[in-house]
Protein backbone atom coordinates (compact mmCIF):
# COMPACT_ATOMS: atom_id res chain seq x y z
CA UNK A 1 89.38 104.79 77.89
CA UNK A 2 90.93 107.67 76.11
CA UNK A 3 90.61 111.54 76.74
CA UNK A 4 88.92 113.33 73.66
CA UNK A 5 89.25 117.06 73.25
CA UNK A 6 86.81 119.16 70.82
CA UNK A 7 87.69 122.75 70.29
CA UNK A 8 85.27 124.94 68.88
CA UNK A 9 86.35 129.03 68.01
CA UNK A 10 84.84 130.58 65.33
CA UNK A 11 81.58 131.12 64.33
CA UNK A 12 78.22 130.96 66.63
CA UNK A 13 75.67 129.18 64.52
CA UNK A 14 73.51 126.46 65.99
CA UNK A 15 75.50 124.38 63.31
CA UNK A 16 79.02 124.06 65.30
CA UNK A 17 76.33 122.78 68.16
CA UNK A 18 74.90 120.56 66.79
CA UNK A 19 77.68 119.01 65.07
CA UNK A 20 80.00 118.94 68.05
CA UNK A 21 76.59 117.09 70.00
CA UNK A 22 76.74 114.41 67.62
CA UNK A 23 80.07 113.57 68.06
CA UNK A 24 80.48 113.93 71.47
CA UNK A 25 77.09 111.53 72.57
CA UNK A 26 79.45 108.82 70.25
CA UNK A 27 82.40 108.85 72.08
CA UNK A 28 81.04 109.84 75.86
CA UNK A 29 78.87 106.16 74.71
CA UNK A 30 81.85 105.12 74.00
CA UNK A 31 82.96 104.74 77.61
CA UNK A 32 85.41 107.69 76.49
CA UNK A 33 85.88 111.17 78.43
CA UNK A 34 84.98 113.98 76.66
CA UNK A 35 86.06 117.43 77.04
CA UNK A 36 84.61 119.96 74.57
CA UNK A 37 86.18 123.38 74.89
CA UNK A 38 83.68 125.92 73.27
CA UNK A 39 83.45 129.78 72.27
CA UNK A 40 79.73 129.82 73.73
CA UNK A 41 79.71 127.65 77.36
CA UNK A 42 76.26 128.75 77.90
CA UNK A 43 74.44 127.14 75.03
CA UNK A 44 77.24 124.26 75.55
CA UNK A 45 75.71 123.75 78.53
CA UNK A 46 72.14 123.83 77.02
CA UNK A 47 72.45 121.64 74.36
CA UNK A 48 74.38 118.94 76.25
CA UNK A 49 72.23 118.57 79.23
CA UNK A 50 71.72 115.21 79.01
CA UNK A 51 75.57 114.05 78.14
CA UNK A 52 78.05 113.75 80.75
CA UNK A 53 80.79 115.48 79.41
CA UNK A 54 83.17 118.38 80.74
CA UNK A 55 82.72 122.03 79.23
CA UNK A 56 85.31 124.32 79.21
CA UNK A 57 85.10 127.76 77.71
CA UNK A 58 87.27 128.14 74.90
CA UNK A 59 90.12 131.01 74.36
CA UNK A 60 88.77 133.18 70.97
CA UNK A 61 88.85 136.78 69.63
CA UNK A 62 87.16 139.22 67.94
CA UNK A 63 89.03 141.34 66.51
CA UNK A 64 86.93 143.22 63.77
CA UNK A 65 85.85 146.21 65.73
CA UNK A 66 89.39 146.76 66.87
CA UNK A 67 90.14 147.15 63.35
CA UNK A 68 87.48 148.55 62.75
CA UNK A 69 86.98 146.19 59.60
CA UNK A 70 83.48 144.48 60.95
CA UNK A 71 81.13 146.03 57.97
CA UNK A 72 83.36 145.33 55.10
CA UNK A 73 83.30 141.51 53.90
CA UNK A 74 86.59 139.42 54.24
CA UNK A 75 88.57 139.33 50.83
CA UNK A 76 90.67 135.71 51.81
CA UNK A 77 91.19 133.20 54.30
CA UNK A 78 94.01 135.35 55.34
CA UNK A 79 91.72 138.78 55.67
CA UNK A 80 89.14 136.72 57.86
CA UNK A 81 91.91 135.30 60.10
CA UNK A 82 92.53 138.86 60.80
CA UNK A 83 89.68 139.29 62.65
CA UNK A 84 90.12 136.25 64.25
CA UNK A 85 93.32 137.19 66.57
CA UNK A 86 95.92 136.35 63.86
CA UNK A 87 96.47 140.62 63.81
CA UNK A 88 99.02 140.59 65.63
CA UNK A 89 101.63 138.87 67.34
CA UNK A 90 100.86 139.77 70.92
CA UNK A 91 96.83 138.58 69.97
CA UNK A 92 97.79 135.67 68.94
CA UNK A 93 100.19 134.32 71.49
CA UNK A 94 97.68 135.52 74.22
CA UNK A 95 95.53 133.00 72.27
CA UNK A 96 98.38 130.12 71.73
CA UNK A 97 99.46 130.43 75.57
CA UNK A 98 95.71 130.05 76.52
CA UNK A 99 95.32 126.82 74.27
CA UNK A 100 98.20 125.62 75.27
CA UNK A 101 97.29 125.78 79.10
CA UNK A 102 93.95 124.20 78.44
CA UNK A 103 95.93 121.36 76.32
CA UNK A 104 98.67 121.09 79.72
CA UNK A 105 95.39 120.39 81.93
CA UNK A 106 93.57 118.45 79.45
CA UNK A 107 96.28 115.94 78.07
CA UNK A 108 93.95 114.74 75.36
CA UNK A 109 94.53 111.69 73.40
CA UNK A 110 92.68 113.59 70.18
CA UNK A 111 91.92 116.45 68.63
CA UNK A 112 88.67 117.43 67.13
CA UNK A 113 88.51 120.79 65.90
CA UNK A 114 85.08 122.48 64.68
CA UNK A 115 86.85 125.67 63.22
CA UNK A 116 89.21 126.07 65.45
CA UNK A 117 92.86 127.22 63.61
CA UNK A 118 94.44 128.72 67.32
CA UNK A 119 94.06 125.92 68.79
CA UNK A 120 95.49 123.87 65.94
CA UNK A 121 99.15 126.16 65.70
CA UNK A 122 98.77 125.45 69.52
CA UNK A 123 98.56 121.66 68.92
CA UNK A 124 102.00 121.66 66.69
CA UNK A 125 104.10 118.61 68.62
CA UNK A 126 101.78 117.83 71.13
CA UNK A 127 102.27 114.63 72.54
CA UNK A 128 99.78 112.53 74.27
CA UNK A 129 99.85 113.40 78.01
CA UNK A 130 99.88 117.08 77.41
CA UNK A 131 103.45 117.49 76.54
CA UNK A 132 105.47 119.24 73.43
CA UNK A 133 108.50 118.68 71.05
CA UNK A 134 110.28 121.04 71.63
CA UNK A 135 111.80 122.53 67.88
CA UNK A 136 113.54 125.20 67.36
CA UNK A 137 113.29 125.42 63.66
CA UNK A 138 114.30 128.06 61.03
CA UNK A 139 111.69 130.51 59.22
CA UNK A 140 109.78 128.00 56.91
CA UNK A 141 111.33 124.90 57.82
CA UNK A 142 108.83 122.07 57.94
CA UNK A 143 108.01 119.46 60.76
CA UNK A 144 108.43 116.87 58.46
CA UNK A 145 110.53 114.34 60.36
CA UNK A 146 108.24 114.74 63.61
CA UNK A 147 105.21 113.38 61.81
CA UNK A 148 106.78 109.31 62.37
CA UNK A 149 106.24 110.38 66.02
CA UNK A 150 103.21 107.66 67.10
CA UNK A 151 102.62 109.83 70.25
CA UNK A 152 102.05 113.37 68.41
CA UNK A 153 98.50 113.79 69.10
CA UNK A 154 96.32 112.96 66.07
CA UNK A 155 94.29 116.44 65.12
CA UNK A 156 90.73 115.85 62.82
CA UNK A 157 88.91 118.77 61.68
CA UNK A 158 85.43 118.18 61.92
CA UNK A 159 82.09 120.30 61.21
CA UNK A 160 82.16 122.40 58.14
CA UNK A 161 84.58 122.75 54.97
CA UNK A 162 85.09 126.50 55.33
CA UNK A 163 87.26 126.12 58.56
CA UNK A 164 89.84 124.21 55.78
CA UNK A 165 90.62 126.20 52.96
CA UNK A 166 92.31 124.90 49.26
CA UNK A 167 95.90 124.08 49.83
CA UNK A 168 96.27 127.00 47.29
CA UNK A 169 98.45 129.98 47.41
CA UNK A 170 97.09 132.32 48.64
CA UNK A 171 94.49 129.97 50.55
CA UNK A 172 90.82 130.52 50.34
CA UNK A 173 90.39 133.77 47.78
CA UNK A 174 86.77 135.06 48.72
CA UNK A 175 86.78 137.64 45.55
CA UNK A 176 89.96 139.91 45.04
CA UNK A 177 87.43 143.04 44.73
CA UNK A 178 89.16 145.91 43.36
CA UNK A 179 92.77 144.15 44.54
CA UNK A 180 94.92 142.34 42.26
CA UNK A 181 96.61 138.58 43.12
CA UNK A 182 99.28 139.50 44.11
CA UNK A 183 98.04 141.94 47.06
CA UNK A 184 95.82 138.99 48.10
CA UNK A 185 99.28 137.12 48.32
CA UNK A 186 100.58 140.07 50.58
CA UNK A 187 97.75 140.10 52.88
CA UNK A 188 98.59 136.05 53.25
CA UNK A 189 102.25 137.03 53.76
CA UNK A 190 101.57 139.51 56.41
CA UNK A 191 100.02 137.04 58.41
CA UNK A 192 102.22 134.20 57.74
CA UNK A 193 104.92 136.52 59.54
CA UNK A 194 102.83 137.13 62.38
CA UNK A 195 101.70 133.48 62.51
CA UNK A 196 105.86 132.41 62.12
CA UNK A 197 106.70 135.14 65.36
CA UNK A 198 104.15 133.30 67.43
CA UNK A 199 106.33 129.72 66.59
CA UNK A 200 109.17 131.14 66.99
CA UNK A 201 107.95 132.20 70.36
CA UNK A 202 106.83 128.97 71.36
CA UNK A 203 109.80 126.68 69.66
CA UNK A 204 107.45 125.16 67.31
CA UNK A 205 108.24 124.97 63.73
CA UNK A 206 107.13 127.79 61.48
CA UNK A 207 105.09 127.45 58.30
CA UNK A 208 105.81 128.45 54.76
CA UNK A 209 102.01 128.89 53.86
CA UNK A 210 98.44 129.20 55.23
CA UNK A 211 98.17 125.77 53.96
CA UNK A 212 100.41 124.42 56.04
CA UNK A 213 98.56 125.21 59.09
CA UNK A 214 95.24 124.80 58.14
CA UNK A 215 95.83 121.96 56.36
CA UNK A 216 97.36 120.18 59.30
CA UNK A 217 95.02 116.98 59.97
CA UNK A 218 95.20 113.52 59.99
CA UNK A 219 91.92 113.67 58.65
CA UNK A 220 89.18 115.70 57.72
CA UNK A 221 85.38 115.00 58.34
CA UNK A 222 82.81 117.39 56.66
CA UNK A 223 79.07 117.09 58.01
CA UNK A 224 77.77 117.97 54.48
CA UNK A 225 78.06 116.89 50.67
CA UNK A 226 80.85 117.47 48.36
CA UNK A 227 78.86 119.92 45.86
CA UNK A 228 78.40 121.84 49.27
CA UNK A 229 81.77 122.63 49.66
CA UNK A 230 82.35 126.04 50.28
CA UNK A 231 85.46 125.83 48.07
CA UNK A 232 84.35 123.49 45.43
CA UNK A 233 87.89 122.65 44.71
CA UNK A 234 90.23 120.30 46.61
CA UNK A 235 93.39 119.48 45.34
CA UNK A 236 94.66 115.58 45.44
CA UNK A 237 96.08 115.33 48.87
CA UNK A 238 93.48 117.35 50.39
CA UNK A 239 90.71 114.31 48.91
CA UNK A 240 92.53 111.59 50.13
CA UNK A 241 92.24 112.81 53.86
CA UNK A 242 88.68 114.42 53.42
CA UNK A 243 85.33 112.36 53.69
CA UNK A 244 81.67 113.99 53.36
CA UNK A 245 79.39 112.36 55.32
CA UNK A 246 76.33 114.45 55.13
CA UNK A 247 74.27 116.36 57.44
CA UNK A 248 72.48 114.42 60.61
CA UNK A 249 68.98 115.75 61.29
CA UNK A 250 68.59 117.59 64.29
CA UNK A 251 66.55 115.93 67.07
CA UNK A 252 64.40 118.84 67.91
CA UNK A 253 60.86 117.92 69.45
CA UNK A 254 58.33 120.98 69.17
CA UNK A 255 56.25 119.61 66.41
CA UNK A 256 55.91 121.88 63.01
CA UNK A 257 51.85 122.80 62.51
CA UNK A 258 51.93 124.74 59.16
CA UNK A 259 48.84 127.14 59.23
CA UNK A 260 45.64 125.77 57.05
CA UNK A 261 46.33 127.93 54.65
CA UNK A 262 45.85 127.60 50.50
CA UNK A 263 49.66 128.01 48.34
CA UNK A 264 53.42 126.97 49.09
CA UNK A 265 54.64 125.95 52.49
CA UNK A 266 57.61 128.07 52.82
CA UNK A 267 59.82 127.46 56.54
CA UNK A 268 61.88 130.51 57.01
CA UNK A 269 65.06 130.71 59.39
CA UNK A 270 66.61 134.35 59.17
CA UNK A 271 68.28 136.43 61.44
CA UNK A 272 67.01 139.51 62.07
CA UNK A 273 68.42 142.50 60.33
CA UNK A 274 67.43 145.30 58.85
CA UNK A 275 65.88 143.72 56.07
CA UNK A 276 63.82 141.53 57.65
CA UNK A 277 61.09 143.49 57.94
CA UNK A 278 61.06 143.94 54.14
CA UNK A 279 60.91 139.82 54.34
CA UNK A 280 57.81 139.81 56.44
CA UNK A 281 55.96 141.83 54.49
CA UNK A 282 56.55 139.38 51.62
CA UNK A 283 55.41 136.81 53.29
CA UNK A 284 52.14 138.91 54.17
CA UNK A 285 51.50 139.77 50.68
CA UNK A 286 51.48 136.03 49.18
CA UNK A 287 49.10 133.23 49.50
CA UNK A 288 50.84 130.41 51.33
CA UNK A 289 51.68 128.93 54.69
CA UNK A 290 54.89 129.96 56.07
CA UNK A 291 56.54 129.01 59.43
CA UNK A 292 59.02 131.72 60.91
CA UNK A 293 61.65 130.83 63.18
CA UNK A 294 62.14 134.25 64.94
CA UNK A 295 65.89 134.05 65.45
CA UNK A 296 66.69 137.83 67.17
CA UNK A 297 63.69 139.64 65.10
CA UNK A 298 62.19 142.20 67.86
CA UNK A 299 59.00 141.46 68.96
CA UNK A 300 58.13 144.45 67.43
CA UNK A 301 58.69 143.76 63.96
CA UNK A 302 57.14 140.34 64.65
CA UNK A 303 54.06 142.26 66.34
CA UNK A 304 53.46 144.09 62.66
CA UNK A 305 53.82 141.49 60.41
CA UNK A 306 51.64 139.21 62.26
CA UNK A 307 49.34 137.61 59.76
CA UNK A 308 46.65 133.89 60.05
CA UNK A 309 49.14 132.93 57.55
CA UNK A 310 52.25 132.99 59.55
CA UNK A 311 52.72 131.24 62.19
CA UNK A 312 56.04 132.73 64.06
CA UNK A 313 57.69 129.98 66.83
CA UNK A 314 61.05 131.23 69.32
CA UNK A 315 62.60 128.08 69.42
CA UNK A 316 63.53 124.85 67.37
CA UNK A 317 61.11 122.68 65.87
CA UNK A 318 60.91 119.55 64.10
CA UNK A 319 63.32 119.56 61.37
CA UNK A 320 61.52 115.93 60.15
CA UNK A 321 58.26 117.93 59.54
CA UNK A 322 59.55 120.80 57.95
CA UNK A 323 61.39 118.77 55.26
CA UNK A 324 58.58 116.39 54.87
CA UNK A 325 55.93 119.41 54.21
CA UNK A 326 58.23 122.54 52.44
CA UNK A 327 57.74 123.28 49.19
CA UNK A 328 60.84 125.85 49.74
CA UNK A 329 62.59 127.19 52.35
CA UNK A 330 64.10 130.76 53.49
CA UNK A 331 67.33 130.46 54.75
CA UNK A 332 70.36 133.21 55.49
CA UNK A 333 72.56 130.07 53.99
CA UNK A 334 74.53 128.08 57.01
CA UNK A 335 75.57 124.90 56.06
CA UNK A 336 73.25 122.46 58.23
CA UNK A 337 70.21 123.76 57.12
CA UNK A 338 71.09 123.87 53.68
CA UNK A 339 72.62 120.83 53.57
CA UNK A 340 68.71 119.66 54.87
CA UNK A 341 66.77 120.71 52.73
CA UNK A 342 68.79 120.00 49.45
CA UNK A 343 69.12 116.60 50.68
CA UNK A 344 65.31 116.21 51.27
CA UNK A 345 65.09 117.72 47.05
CA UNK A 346 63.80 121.38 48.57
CA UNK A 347 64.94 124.32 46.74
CA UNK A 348 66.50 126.94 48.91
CA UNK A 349 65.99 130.99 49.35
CA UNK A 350 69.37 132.57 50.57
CA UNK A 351 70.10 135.73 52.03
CA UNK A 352 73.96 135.35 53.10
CA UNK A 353 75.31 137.50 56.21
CA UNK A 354 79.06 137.15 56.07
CA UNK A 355 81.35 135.29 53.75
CA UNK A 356 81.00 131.49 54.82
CA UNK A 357 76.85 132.02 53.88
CA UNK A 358 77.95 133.95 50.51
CA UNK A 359 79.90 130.89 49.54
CA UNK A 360 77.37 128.62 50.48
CA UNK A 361 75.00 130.39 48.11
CA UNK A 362 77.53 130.56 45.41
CA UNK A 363 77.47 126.96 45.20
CA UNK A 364 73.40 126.35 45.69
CA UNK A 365 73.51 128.94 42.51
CA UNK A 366 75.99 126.59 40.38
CA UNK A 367 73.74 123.58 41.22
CA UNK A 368 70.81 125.73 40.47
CA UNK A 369 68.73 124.56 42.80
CA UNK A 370 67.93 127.98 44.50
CA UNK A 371 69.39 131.72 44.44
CA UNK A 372 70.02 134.49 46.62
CA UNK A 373 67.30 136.21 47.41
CA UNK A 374 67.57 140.53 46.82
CA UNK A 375 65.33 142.11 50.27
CA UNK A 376 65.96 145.74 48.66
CA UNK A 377 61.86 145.90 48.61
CA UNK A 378 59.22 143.77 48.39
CA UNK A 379 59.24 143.75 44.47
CA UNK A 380 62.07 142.36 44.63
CA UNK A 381 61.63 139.86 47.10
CA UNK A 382 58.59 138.72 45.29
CA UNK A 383 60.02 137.71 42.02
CA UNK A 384 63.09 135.84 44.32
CA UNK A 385 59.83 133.82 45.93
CA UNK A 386 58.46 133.38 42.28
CA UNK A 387 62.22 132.02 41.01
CA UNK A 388 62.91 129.92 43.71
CA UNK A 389 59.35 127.99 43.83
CA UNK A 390 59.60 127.66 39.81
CA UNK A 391 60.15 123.94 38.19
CA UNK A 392 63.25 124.02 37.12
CA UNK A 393 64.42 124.84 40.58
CA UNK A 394 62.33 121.82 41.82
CA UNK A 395 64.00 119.70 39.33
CA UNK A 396 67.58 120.85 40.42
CA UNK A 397 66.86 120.15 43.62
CA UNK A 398 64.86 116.65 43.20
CA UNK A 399 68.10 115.58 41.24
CA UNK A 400 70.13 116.40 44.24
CA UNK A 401 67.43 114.00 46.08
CA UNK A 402 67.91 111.50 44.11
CA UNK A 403 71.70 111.20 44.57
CA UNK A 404 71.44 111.19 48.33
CA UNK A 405 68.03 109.49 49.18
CA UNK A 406 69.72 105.70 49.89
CA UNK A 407 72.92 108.04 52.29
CA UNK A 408 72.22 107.80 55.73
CA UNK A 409 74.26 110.34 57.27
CA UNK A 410 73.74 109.29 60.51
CA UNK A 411 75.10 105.83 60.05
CA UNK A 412 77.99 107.27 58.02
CA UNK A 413 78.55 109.98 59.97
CA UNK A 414 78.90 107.01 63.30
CA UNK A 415 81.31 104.85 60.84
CA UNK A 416 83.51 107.37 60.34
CA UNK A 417 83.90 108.65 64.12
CA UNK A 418 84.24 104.69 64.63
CA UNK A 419 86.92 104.43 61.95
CA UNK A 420 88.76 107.51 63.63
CA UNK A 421 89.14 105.40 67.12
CA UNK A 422 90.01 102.59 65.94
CA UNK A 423 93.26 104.36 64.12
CA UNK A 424 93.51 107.23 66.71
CA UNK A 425 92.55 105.64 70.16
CA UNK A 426 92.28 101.90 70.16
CA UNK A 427 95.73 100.48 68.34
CA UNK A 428 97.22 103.09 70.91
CA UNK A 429 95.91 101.76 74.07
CA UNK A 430 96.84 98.60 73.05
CA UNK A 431 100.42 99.58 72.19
């Protein structure tokens, strides 16, 4: 039996959930012990009711409304790891020391990290058991040389392909915006120092690049499909470590009754925000059948936009339903759900509420297989409905379909965690 970590920082979607759930239920049947160590312990807790595992809560930051930066969208990698406790040098070594505590008390035999880049500069030369190599290296030196090291712990990043950015310089350019290359290349500089302070600090070795942190896994397993990729772009050595394995259905029970209505069956997950309302009203105005998952829209904006048409439910439903009944869905763009319903051939509505969801709807765009959808007023929103619902959308998406209907990314998705303990776990007990 080995010890299996599975660190989980950024982001608060459902998504990181679900795909941490999936991998833990493998190994725990494994006859492994499984530690998950998660930004949101409550809905850890929640969601893993019924697997014996250990929940810790996990060290993260926030750092936008200290900087006062939370309303204006992340230009690069770099710019959102600002926000993330990367600031600063103090920040982040509260953050390192934290990890590296929970790592001391852990001693994990792997490393599975759902967007999780603190915890992987804490993980530079650890050893199974819990313990470090201790390098002092020079600014920018690599840790090449450490790597033949069979007890360094082996570190996979799991989840989504946004958490690992091109191996470019600078790493994962959003849009430049009114700021030339070579300011984007500054930002990334800035916090390259700050990131090099915090290794210094520690006697870890220091990085030359963004890349060379986030970069740093034995292997990289993406619960989605290539054209999904926020980045579109990997570079050589990033494909030979990556694998797509698709997204797993989630096993949500509350069936999906569409109202007996006439028109489209259109399943809408949003968050609510100020433009929601504006949404609703759409939906009120057109003939169809329309399911609403009411994800933080007041009751009161539910309560006037109640229509026989719309049926609004406060928790999870059927995902096998909804795919097997929508003719489109309504979706702010995170990766599971799109990943869904483009595999089931159903074109996709997106309104995107931070960078990671702009991305995604970039690349639904390029495949043309649905759009981003403009909530200025309903006008607007109507001819988005009318786009999205039109045949060569349909087609776009049906071709996607028909690439993926024989994957089964459950099997694959099982295979590959498989794959990763027999290399990781297995050959190393038995050494």
């Amino acid at each position: 039996m080995s010890r299996i970590l599975l660190c989980w920082e950024i982001g608060t979607d459902y998504q990181h959930l679900l795909s941490l759930q999936s991998i833990a239920r493998f190994y725990q049947g494994k006859g492994h012990e499984v530690w998950v160590a998660g930004r949101d312990v409550t809905k850890l807790r929640r969601l893993f009711s019924d697997v014996k595992i250990k929940i810790v809560q996990a060290p993260h930051s926030d750092s936008a409304a200290e900087l006062g930066v939370e309303k204006l969208a992340p230009r690069s990698y770099a710019d959102f790891l600002r926000r993330c406790g990367f600031h600063h040098s103090d920040a982040l070594s509260g953050l390192m020391n934290a990890w590296r505590s929970l790592f001391s008390f852990i001693k994990p035999d792997l490393l599975l990290c759902d967007h999780a880049p603190v915890a992987l500069l804490a993980a530079r030369g650890l050893l199974r058991g819990g313990r470090y190599v201790q390098v002092i290296s020079e600014l920018g030196r690599s840790e090449q040389g450490r790597k033949h090291n069979a007890e360094l712990v082996a570190k996979i990043a799991v989840g989504m392909p946004f958490s690992v950015p091109d191996d470019n310089r600078p790493a994962g350019v959003f849009f430049a915006g009114d700021l030339a290359k070579s300011d984007i290349v500054r930002y990334e500089d800035d916090i390259v120092k700050v990131i090099n302070k915090v290794c210094i600090e520690f006697s870890i070795p220091c990085v030359n690049n963004l890349a060379d942190l986030l970069s740093d896994f034995d292997q990289c397993l993406f619960q989605t499909y290539s054209e999904l990729d926020h980045y579109g772009y990997r570079s050589h050595v990033q494909r030979e470590k990556t694998t797509y394995v698709g997204t797993v259905v989630p096993s949500f029970t509350e069936p999906a009754i569409f109202p007996h209505f006439r028109g489209p069956k259109i399943y809408c997950h949003v968050k609510g925000t100020v433009e929601t309302p504006v949404l609703l009203k759409t939906l009120q105005a057109i003939e169809c059948s329309a399911i609403v998952l009411a994800d933080g829209i007041p009751s009161a904006i539910i309560n006037a936009h109640k229509s026989r048409h719309i049926l609004y439910v406060d928790k999870p439903i059927n995902m096998q339903d909804v795919l097997s009944q929508s003719t489109f869905a309504i979706l702010n763009g995170g990766i599971n759900s799109v990943s869904l319903f483009m595999k089931a051939g159903i074109p996709v509505a997106l309104f995107p509420l931070h960078i990671e969801q702009f991305l995604m709807a970039k690349r639904v765009e390029a495949l043309n297989a649905g759009l981003q959808l403009n909530l200025t007023d309903v006008d607007s929103a109507l001819q988005g409905l009318q786009k999205v619902s039109s045949r060569q959308k349909k087609i776009a998406a049906g071709l996607f379909e028909e690439k993926y209907q024989t994957a089964s990314p459950h099997n694959e998705l099982l295979l590959q965690l498989a794959l990763i303990e027999q290399s990781y776990l297995l050959e190393k007990v038995k050494s």
